[in-house]
Protein backbone atom coordinates (compact mmCIF):
# COMPACT_ATOMS: atom_id res chain seq x y z
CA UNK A 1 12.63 14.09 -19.23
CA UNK A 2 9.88 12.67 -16.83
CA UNK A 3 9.78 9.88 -19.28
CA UNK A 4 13.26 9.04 -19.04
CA UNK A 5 13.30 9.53 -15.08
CA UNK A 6 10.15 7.23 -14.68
CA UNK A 7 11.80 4.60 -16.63
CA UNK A 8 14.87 4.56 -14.87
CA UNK A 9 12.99 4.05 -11.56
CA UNK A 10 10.98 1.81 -12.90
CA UNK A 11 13.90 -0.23 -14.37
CA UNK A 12 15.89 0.17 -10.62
CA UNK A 13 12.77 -1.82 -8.69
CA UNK A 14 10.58 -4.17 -10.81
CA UNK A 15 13.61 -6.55 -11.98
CA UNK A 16 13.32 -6.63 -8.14
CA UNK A 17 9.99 -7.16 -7.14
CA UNK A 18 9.44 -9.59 -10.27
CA UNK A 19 11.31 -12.41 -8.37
CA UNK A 20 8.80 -12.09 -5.38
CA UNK A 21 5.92 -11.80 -8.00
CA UNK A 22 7.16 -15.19 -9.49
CA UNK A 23 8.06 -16.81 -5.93
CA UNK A 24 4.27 -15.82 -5.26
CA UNK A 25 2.57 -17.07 -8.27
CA UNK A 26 4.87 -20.31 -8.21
CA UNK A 27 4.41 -21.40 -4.33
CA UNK A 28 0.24 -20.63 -5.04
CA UNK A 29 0.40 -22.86 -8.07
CA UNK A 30 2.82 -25.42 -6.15
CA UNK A 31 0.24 -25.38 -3.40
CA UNK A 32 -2.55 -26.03 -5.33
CA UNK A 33 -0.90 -29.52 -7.78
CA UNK A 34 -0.15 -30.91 -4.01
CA UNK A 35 -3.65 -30.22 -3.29
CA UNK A 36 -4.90 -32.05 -5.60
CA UNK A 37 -3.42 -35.07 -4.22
CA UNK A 38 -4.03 -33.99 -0.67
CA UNK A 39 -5.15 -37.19 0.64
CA UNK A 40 -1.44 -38.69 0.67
CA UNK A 41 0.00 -37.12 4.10
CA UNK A 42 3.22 -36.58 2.42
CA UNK A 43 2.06 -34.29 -0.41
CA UNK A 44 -0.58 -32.55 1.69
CA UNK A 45 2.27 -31.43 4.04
CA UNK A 46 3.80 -30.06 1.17
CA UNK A 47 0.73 -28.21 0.11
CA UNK A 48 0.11 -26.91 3.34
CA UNK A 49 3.94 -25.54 3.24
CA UNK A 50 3.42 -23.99 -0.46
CA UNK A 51 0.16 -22.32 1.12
CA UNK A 52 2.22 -20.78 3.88
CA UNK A 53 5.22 -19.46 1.67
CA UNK A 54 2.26 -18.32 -0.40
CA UNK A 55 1.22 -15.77 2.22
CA UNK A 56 4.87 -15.28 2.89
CA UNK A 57 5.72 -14.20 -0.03
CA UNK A 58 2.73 -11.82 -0.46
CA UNK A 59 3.74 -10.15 2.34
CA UNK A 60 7.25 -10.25 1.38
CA UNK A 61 5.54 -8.11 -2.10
CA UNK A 62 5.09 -5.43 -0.23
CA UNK A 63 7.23 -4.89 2.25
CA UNK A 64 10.22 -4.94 -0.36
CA UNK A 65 8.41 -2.82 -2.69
CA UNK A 66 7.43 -0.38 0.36
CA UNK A 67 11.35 -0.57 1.75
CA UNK A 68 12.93 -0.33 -1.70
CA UNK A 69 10.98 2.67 -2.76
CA UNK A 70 12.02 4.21 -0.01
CA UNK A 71 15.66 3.37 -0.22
CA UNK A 72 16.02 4.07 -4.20
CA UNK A 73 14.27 7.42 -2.57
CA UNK A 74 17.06 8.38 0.08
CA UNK A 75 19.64 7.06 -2.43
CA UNK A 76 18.65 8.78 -5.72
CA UNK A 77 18.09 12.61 -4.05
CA UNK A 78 20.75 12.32 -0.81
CA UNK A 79 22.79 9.61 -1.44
CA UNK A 80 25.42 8.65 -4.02
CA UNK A 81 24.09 9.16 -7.18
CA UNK A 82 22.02 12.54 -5.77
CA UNK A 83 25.29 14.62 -7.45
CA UNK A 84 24.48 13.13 -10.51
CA UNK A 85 21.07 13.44 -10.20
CA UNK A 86 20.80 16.80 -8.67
CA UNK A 87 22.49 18.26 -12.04
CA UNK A 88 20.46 16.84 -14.67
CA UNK A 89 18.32 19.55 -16.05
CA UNK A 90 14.94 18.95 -14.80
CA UNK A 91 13.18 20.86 -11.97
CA UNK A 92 12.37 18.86 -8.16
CA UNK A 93 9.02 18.66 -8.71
CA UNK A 94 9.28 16.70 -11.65
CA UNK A 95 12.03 14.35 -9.57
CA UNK A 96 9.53 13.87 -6.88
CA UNK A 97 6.60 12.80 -9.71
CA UNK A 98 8.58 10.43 -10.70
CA UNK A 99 9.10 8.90 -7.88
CA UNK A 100 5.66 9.28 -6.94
CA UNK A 101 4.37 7.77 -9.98
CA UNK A 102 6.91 5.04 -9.90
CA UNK A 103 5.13 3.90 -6.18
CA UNK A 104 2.11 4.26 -8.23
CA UNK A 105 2.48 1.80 -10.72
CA UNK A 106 4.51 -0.44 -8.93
CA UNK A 107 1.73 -0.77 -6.16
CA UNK A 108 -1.01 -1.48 -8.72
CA UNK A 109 1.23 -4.56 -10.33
CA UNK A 110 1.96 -5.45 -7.32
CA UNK A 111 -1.82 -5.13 -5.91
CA UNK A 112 -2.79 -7.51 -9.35
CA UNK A 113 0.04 -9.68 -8.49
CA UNK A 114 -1.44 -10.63 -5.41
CA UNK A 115 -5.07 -10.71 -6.76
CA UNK A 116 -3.95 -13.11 -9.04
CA UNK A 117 -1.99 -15.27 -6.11
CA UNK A 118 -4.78 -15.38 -4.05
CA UNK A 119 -6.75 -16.49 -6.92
CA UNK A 120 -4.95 -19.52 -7.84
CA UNK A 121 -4.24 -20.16 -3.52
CA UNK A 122 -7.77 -20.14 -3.18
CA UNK A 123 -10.72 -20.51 -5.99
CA UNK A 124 -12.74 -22.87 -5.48
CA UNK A 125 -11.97 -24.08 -2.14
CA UNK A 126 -13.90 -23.95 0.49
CA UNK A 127 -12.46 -20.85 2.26
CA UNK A 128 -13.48 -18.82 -0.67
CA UNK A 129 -16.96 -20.31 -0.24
CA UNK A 130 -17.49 -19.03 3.46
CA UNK A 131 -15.47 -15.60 2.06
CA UNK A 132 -18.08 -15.01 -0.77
CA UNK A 133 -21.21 -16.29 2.09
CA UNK A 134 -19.86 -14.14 4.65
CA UNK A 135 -19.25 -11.35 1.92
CA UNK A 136 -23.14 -11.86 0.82
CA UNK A 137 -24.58 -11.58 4.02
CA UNK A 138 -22.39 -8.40 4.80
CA UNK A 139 -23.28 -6.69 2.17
CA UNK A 140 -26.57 -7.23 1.22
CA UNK A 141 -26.06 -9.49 -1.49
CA UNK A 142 -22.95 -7.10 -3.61
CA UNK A 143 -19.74 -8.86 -2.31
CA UNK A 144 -18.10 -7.62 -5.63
CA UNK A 145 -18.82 -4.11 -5.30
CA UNK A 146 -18.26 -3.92 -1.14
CA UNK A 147 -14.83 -6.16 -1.90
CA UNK A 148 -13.55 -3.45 -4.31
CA UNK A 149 -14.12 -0.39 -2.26
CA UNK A 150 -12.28 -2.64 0.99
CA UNK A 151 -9.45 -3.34 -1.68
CA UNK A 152 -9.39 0.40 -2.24
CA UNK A 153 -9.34 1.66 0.89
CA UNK A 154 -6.47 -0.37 1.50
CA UNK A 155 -4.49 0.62 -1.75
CA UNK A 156 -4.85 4.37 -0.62
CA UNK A 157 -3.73 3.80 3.08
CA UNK A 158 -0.51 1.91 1.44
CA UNK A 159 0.05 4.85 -0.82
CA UNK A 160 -0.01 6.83 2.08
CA UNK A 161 2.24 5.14 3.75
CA UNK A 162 4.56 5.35 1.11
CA UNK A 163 4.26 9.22 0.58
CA UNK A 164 4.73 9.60 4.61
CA UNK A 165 8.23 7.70 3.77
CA UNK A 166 8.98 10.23 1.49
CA UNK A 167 7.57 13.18 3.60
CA UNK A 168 9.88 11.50 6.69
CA UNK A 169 13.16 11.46 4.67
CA UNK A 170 13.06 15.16 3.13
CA UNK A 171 12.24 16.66 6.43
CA UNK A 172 14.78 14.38 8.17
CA UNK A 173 17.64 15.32 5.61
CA UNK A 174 17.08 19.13 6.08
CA UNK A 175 19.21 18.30 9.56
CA UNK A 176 22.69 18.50 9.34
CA UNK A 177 23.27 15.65 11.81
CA UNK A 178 21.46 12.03 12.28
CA UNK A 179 19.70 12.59 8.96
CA UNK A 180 17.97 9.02 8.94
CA UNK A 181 17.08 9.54 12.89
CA UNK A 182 14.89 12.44 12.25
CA UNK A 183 13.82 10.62 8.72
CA UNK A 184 11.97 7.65 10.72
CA UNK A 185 11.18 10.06 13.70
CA UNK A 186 9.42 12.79 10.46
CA UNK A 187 7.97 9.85 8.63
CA UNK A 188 6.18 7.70 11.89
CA UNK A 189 5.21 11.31 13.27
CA UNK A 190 3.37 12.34 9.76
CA UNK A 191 1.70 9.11 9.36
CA UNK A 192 0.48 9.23 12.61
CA UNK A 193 -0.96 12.71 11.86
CA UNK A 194 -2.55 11.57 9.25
CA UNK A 195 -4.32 8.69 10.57
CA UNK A 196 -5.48 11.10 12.98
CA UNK A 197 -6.90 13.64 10.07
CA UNK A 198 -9.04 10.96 8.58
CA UNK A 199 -10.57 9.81 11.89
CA UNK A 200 -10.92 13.04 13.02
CA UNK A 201 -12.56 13.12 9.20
CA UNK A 202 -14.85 10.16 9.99
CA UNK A 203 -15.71 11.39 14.00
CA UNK A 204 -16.90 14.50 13.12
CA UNK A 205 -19.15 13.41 10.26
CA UNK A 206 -20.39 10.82 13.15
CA UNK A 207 -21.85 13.93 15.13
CA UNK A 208 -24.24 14.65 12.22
CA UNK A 209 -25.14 10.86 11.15
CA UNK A 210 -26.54 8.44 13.59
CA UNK A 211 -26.04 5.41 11.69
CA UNK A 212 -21.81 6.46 11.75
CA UNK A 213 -22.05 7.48 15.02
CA UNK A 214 -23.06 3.67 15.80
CA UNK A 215 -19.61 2.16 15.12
CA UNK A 216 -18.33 4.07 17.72
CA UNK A 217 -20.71 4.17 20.54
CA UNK A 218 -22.68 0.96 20.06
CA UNK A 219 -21.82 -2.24 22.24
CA UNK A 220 -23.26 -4.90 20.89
CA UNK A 221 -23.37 -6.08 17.67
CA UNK A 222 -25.82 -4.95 15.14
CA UNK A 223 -26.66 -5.26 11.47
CA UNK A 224 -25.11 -2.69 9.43
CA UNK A 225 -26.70 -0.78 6.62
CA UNK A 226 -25.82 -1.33 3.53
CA UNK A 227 -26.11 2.66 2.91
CA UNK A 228 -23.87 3.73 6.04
CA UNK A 229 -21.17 1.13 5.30
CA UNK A 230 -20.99 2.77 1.66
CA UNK A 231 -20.79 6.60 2.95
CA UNK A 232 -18.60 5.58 5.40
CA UNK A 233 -15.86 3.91 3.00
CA UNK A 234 -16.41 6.66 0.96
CA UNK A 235 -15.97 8.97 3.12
CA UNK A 236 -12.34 7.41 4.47
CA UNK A 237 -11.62 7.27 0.42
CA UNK A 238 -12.04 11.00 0.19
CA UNK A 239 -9.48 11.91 3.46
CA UNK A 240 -7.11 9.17 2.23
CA UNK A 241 -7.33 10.85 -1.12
CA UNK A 242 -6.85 14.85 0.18
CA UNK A 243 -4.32 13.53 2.48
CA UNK A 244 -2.08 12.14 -0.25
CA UNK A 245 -2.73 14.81 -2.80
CA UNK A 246 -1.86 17.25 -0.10
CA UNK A 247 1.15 15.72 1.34
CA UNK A 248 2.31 15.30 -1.98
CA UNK A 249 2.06 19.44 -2.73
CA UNK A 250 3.68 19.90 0.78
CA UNK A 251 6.39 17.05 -0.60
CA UNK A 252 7.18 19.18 -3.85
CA UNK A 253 7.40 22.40 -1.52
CA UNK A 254 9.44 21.14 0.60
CA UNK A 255 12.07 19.52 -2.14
CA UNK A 256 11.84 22.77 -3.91
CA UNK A 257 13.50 24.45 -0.75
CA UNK A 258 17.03 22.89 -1.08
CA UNK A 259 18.43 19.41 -0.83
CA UNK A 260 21.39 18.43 1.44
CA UNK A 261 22.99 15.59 0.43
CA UNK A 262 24.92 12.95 2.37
């Protein structure tokens, strides 16, 4: 059944979030044939506009894919088609992993989506010659390996942000009145707690390592370590990652309490 479930989600949003994925490739690729005749002012205009939609449409990526999952969320367990959905015979926790793992995969497309756009936007020119200089000198000569865990860090705090959604509209629908009120009200006030766990995470490792305790007391600018910049996206990595896992047992609690539909 979780099969079935996860390919009906899946089918409901990346039909979607394909046309942004080609509208992002496409403008990058646009951007780039105009560069290549960049020297006519007409054309380079046009590159420069193909470079902007570019970014555009990245961020259009995910804030459709964040705002959809959400939606297809609310809709699927409180809205409409939550009678129909409610009845099937499957149990809420395996509702809620398919909707979790449906944000999952649909992130990491979209994440390689946009790898791939700023790939063609950008290789070879010389912003991603000062990136991969400024990268070097950051890291201590492994831009690769510092770029990944920066990439990752951000893929976790977006997953977050999409399980605090869900988090927001289960508590918010267990009111009987202004049920998307207390949704965005639940979801903003979770996230916020959250952010707060994993720098409360970070400050009080801080109190038992100097070189941490640096970013936050030091006022000038200083070389970092190559050592403290590693334990310290590590550690973020490993409160982003009990977060999630956590809020997603609290999720599945929750759900298994009773849903009140619209």
């Amino acid at each position: 059944m979780l099969k079935k479930l996860l390919k009906y989600d899946l089918k409901s949003k990346l039909p979607f979030l394909c046309i942004f994925y080609a509208l992002a490739i496409g403008c990058a690729l646009l951007s780039r044939l105009f560069g290549l005749f960049s020297e006519v002012p007409m054309v380079n205009i046009l590159s420069q506009f193909f470079a902007g939609a570019t970014i555009s449409m990245i961020f259009n990526i995910l804030i459709n894919l964040t705002l959809r999952s959400w939606a297809l969320f609310r809709q699927n367990l409180y809205g409409d088609s939550s009678y129909l959905m409610h009845t099937l015979p499957v149990e809420k926790k395996t509702l809620y992993l398919s909707k979790a793992l449906d944000g999952l995969i649909t992130l990491i497309v979209s994440f390689g989506v946009i790898g791939l756009t700023l790939l063609i936007q950008y290789y070879g020119t010389a912003l991603w010659t000062k990136a991969g200089l400024f990268l070097r000198l950051f890291s201590q000569g492994r831009p690769a390996m510092v770029a990944t865990l920066l990439i990752g860090i951000l893929f976790l705090e977006i997953a977050n942000m999409f399980q605090c959604g869900f988090t927001g509209l289960i508590l918010g629908h267990k009111m009987n009145r202004h049920k998307m009120g207390y949704s965005v009200l639940a979801g903003l006030g979770v996230y916020a707690a959250g952010s707060l766990f994993v720098f409360a995470v970070i400050g009080m490792m801080a109190l038992f390592n100097d070189s941490i305790r640096q970013f936050f007391l030091s006022t000038q600018t200083q070389p970092v370590e190559m050592n403290d910049l590693w334990l310290l996206i590590a550690l973020s990595s490993a409160a982003y990652a009990f977060l999630i896992l956590a809020m997603y047992f609290l999720n599945v609690k929750w759900l298994k309490q009773g849903v009140n539909v619209d």
